[in-house]
N, C-alpha and C. Protein backbone atom coordinates (compact mmCIF):
# COMPACT_ATOMS: atom_id res chain seq x y z
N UNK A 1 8.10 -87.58 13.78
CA UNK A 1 8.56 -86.21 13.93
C UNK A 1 8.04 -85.37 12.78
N UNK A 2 6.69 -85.21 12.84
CA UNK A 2 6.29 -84.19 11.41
C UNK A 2 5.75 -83.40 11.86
N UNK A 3 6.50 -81.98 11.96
CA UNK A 3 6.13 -80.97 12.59
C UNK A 3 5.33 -80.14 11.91
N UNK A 4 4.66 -79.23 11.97
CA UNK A 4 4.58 -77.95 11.83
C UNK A 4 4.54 -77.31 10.51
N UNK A 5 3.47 -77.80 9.15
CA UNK A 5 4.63 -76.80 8.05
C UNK A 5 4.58 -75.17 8.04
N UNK A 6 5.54 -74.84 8.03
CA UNK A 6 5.82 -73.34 7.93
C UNK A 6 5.62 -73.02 6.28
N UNK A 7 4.31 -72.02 6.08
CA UNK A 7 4.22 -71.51 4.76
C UNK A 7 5.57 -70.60 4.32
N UNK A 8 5.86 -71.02 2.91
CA UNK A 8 6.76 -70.50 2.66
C UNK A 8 6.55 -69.22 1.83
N UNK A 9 7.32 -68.18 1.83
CA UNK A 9 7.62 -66.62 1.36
C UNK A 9 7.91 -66.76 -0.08
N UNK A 10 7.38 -66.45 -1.52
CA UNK A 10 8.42 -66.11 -1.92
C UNK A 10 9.58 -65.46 -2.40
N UNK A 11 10.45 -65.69 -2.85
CA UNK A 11 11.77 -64.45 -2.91
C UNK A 11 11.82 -63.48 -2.87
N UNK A 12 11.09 -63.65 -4.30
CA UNK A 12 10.81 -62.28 -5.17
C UNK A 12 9.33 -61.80 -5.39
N UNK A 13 9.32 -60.95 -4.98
CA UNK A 13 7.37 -60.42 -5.04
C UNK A 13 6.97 -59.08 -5.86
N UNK A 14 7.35 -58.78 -6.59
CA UNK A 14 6.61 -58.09 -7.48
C UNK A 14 5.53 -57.17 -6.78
N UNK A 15 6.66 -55.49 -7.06
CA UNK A 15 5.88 -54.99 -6.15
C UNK A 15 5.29 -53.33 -7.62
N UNK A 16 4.03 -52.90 -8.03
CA UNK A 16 3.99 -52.11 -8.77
C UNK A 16 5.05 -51.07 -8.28
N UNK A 17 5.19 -50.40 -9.50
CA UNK A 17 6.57 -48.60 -9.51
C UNK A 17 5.51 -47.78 -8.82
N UNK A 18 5.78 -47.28 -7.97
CA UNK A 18 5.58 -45.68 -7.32
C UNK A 18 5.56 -44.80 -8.06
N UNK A 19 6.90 -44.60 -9.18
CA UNK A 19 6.87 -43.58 -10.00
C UNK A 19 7.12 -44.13 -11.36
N UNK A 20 7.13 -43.47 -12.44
CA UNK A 20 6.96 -43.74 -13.98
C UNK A 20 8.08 -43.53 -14.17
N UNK A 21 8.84 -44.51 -14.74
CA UNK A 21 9.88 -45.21 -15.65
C UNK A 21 10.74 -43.43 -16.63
N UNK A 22 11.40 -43.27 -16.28
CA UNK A 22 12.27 -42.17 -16.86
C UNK A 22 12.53 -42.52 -18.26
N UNK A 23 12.01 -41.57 -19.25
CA UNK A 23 12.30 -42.00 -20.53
C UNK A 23 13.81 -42.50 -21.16
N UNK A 24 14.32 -42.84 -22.34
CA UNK A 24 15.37 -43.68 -22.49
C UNK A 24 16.33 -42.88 -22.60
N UNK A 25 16.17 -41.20 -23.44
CA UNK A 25 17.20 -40.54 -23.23
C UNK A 25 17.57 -39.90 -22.60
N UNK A 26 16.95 -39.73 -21.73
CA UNK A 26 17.43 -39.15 -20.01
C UNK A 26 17.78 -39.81 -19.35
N UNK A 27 17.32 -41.27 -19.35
CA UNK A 27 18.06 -42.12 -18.28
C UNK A 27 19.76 -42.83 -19.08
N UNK A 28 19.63 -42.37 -20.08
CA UNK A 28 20.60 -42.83 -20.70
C UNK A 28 21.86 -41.80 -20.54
N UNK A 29 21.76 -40.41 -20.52
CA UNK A 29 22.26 -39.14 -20.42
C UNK A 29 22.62 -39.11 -18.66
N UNK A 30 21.79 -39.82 -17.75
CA UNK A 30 21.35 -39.47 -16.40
C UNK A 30 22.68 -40.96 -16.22
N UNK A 31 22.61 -42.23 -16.53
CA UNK A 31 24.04 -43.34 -16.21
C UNK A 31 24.90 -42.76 -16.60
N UNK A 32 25.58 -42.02 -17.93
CA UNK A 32 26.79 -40.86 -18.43
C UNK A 32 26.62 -40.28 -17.47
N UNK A 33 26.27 -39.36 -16.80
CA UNK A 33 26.46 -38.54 -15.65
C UNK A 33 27.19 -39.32 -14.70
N UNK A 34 26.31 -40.27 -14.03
CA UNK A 34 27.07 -41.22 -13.12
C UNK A 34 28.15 -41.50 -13.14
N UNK A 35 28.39 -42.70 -14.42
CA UNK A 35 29.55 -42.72 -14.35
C UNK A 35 30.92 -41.58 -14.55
N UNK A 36 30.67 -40.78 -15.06
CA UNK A 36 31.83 -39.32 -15.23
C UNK A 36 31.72 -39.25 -13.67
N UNK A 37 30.70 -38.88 -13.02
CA UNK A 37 30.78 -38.48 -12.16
C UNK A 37 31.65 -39.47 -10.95
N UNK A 38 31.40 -40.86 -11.09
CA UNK A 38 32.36 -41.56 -9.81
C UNK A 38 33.69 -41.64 -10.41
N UNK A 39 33.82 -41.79 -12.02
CA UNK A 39 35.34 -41.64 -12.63
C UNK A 39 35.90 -40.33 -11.55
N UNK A 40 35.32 -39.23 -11.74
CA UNK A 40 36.18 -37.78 -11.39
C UNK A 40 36.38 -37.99 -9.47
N UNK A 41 34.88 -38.49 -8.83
CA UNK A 41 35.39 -38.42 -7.82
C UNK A 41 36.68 -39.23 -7.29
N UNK A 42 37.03 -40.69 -8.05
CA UNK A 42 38.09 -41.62 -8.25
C UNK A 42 40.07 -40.80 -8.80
N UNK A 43 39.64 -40.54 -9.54
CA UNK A 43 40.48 -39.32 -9.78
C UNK A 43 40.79 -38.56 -9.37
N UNK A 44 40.24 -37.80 -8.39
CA UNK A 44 40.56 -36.78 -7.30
C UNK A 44 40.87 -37.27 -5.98
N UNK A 45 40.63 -38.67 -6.18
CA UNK A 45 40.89 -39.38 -4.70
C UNK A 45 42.62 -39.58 -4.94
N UNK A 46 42.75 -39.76 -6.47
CA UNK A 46 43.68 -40.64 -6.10
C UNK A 46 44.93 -39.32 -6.64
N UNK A 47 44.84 -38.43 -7.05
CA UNK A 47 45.37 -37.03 -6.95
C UNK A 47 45.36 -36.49 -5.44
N UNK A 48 44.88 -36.73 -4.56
CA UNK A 48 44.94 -36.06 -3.31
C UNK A 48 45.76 -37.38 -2.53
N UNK A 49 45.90 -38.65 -3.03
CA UNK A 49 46.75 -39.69 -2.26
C UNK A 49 48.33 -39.10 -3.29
N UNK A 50 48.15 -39.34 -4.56
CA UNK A 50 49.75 -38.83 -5.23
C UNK A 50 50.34 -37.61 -4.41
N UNK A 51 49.15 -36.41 -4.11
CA UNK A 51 49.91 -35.42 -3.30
C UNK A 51 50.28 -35.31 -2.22
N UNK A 52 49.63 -35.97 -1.42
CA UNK A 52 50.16 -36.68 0.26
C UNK A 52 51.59 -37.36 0.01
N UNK A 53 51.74 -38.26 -1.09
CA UNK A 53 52.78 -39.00 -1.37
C UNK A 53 53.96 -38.46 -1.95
N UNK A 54 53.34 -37.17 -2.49
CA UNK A 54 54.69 -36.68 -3.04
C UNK A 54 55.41 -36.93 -4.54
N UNK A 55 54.06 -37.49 -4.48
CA UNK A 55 55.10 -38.49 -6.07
C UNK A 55 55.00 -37.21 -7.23
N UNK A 56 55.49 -37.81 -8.34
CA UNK A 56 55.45 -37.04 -9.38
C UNK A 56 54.36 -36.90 -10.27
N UNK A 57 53.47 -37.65 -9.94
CA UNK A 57 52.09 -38.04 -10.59
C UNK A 57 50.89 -37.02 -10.26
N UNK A 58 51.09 -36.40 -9.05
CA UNK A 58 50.16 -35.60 -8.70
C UNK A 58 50.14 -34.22 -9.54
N UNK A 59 50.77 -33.16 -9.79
CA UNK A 59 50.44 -32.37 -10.87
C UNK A 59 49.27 -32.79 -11.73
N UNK A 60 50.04 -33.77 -12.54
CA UNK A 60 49.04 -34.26 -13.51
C UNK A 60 47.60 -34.55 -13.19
N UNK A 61 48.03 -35.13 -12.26
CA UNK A 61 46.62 -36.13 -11.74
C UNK A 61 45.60 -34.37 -11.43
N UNK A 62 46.16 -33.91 -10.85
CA UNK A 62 44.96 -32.59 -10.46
C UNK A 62 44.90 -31.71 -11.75
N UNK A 63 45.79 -31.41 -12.77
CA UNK A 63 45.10 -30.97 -13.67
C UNK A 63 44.05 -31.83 -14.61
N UNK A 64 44.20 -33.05 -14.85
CA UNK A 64 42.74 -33.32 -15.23
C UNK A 64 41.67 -33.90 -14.26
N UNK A 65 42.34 -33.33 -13.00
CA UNK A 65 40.72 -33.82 -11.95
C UNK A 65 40.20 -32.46 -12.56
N UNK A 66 40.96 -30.97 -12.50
CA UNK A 66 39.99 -30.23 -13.15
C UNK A 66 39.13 -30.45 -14.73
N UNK A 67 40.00 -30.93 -15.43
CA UNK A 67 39.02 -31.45 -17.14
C UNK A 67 37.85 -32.48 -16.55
N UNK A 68 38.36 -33.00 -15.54
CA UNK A 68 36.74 -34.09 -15.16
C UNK A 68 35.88 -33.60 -14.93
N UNK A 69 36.10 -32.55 -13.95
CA UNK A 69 35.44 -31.82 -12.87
C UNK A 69 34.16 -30.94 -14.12
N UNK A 70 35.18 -29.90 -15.06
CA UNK A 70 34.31 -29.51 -16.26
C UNK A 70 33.44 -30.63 -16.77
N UNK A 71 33.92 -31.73 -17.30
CA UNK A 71 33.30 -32.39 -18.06
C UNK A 71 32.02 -33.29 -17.19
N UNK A 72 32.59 -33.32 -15.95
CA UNK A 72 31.58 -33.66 -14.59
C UNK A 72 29.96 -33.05 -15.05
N UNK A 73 30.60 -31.69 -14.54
CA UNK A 73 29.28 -30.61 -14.53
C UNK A 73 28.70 -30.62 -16.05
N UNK A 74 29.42 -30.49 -16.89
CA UNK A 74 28.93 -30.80 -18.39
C UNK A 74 27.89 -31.45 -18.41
N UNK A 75 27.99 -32.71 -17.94
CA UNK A 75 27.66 -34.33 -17.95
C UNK A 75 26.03 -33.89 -17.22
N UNK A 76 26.19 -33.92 -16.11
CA UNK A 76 24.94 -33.59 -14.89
C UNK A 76 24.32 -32.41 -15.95
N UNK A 77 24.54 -31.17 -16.52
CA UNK A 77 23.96 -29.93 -17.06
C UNK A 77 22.92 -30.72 -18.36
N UNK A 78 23.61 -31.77 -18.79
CA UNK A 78 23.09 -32.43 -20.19
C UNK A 78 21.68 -33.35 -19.88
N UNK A 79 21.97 -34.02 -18.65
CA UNK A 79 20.66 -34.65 -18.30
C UNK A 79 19.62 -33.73 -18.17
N UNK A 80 20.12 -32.48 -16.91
CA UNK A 80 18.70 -31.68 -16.95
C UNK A 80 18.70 -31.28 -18.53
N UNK A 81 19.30 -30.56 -19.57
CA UNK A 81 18.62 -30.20 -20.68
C UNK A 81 17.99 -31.47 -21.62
N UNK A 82 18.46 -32.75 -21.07
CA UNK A 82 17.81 -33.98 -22.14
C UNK A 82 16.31 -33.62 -21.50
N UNK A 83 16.35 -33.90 -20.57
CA UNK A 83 15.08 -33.90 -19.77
C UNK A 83 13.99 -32.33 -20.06
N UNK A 84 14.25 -31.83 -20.08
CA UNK A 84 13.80 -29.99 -20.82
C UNK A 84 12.94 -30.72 -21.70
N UNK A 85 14.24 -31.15 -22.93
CA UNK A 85 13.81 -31.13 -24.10
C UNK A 85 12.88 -32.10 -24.45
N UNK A 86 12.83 -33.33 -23.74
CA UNK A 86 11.95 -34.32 -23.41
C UNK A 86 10.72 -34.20 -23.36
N UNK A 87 10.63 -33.44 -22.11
CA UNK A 87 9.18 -32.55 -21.68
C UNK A 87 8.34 -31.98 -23.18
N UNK A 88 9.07 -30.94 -23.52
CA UNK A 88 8.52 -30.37 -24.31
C UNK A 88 8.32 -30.90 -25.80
N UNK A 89 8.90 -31.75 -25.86
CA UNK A 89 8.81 -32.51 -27.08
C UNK A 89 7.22 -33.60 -27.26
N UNK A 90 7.80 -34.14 -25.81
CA UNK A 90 6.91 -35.36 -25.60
C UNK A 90 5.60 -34.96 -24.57
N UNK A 91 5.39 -33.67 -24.19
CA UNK A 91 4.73 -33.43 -23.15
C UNK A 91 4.42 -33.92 -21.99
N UNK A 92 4.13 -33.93 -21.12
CA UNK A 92 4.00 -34.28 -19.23
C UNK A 92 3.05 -34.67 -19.27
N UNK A 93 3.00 -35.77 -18.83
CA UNK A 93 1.97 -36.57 -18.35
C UNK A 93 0.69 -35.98 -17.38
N UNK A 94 -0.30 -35.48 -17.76
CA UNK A 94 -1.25 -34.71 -17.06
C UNK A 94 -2.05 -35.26 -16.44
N UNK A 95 -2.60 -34.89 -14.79
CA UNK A 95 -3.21 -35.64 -14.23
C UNK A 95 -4.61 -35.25 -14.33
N UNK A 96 -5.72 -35.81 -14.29
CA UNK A 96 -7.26 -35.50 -14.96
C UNK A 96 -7.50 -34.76 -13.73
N UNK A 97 -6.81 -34.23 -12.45
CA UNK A 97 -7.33 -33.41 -11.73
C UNK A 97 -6.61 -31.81 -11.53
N UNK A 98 -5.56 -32.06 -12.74
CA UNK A 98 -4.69 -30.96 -12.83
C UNK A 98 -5.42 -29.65 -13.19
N UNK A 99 -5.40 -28.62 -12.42
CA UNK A 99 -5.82 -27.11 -12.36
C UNK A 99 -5.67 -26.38 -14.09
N UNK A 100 -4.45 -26.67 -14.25
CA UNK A 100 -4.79 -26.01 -15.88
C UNK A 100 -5.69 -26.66 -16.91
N UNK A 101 -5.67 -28.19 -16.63
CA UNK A 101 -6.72 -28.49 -17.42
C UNK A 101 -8.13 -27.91 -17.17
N UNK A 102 -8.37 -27.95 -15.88
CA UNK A 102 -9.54 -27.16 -15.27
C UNK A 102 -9.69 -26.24 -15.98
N UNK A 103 -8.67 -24.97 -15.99
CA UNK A 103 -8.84 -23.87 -16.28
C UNK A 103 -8.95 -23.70 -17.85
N UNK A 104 -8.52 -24.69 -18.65
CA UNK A 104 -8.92 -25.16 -20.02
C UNK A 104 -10.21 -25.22 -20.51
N UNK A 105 -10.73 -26.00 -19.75
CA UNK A 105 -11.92 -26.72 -20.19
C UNK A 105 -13.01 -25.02 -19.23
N UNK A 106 -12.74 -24.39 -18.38
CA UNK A 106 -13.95 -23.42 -18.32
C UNK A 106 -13.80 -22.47 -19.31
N UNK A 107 -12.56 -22.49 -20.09
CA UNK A 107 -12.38 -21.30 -20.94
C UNK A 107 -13.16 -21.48 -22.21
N UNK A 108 -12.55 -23.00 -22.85
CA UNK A 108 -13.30 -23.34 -23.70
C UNK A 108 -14.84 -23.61 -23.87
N UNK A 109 -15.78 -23.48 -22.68
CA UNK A 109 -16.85 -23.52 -22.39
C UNK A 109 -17.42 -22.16 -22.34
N UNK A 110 -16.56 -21.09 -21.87
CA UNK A 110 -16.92 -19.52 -21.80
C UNK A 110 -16.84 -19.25 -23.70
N UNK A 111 -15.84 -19.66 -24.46
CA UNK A 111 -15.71 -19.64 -25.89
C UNK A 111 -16.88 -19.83 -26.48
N UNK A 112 -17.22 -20.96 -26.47
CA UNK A 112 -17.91 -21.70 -26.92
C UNK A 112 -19.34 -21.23 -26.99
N UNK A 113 -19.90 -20.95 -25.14
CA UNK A 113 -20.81 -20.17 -25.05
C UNK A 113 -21.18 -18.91 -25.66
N UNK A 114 -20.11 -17.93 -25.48
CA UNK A 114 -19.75 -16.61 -26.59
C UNK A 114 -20.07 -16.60 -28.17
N UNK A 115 -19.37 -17.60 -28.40
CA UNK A 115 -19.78 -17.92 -29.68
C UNK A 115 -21.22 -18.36 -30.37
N UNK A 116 -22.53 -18.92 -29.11
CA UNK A 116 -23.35 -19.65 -29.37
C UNK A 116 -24.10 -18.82 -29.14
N UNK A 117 -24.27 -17.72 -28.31
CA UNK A 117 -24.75 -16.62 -28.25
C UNK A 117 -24.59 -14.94 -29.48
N UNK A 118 -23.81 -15.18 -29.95
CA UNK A 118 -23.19 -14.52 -30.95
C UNK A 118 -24.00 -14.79 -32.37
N UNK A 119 -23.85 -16.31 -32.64
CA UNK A 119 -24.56 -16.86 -33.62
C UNK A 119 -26.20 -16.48 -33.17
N UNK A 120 -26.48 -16.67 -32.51
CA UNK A 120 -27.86 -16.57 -31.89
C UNK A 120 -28.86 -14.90 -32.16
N UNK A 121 -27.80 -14.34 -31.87
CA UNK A 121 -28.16 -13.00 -32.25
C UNK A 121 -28.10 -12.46 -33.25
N UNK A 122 -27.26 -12.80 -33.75
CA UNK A 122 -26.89 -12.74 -35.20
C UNK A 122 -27.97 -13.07 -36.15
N UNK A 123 -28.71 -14.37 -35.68
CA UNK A 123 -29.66 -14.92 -36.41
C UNK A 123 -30.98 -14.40 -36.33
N UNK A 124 -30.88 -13.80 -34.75
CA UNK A 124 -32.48 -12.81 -34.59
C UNK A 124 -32.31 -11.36 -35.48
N UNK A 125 -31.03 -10.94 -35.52
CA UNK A 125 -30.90 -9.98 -36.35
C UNK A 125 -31.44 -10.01 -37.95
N UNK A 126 -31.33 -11.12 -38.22
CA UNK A 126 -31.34 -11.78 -39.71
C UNK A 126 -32.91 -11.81 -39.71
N UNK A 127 -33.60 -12.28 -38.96
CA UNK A 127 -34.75 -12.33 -39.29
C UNK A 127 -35.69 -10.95 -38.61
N UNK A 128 -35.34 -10.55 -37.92
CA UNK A 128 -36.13 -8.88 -37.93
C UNK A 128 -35.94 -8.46 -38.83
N UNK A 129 -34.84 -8.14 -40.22
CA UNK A 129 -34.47 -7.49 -40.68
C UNK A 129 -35.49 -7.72 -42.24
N UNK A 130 -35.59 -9.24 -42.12
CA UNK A 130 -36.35 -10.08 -42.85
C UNK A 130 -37.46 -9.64 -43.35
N UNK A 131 -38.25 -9.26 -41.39
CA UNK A 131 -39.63 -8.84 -41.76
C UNK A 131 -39.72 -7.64 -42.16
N UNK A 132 -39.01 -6.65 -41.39
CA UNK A 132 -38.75 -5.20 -41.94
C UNK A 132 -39.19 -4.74 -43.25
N UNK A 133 -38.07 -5.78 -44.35
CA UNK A 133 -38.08 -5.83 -45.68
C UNK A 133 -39.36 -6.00 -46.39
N UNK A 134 -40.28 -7.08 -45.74
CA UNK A 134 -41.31 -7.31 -46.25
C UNK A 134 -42.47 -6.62 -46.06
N UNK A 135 -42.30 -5.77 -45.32
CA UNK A 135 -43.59 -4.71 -44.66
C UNK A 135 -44.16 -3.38 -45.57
């Protein structure tokens, strides 16, 4: 009875990232978000069961679902500014077909040219002036 072997799969396959790895203090700022954020929605769940219930707990419970709720949005507002400040600190990763670089590199070539022409004339000036003198 020796059947058949069936090649085997394995588990885990290692597949490259799609996208680039979020730096440490944004993703670090970006889990704080998270978690505030399922704390408050947990908190408001269980403030809207105290108030169905009647109990005495609910007051409370909804005035700091509102302090979550602030500190919620706080939380989420801080990632986008980690991330701002990130950017500009650490600059964006530029792609070699990106348009402003384009528009970089013809400027600096229009400069450059300007300048090489400038010198150029400058230098024919220098020497007409040369012979002038000597005449």
């Amino acid at each position: 009875m020796g059947g058949a072997k069936i090649p085997r799969q394995q588990l885990w396959v290692e597949e490259p990232a799609t996208r680039r790895r979020m730096p440490d203090p944004v993703r670090r700022s970006a889990v704080r978000a998270v978690l505030i954020m399922s704390l408050t929605i947990i908190q408001a769940m269980v403030a809207f069961l105290c108030t169905l219930a009647g109990s005495w707990l609910a007051f409370p419970m909804v005035l700091s679902g509102v302090g979550s709720t602030v500190v919620a949005t706080w939380s989420v507002l801080d990632v986008w500014v980690t991330r701002q400040v990130w950017n500009q600190r650490n600059g964006v990763v530029s792609v070699p077909s990106s348009s402003a670089r384009q528009l970089r590199r013809e400027r600096r070539r229009a400069r450059r040219a300007a300048r090489t022409a400038q010198r150029d004339e400058a230098r024919i000036r220098r020497r007409g002036a040369e012979s002038l003198s000597r005449a």
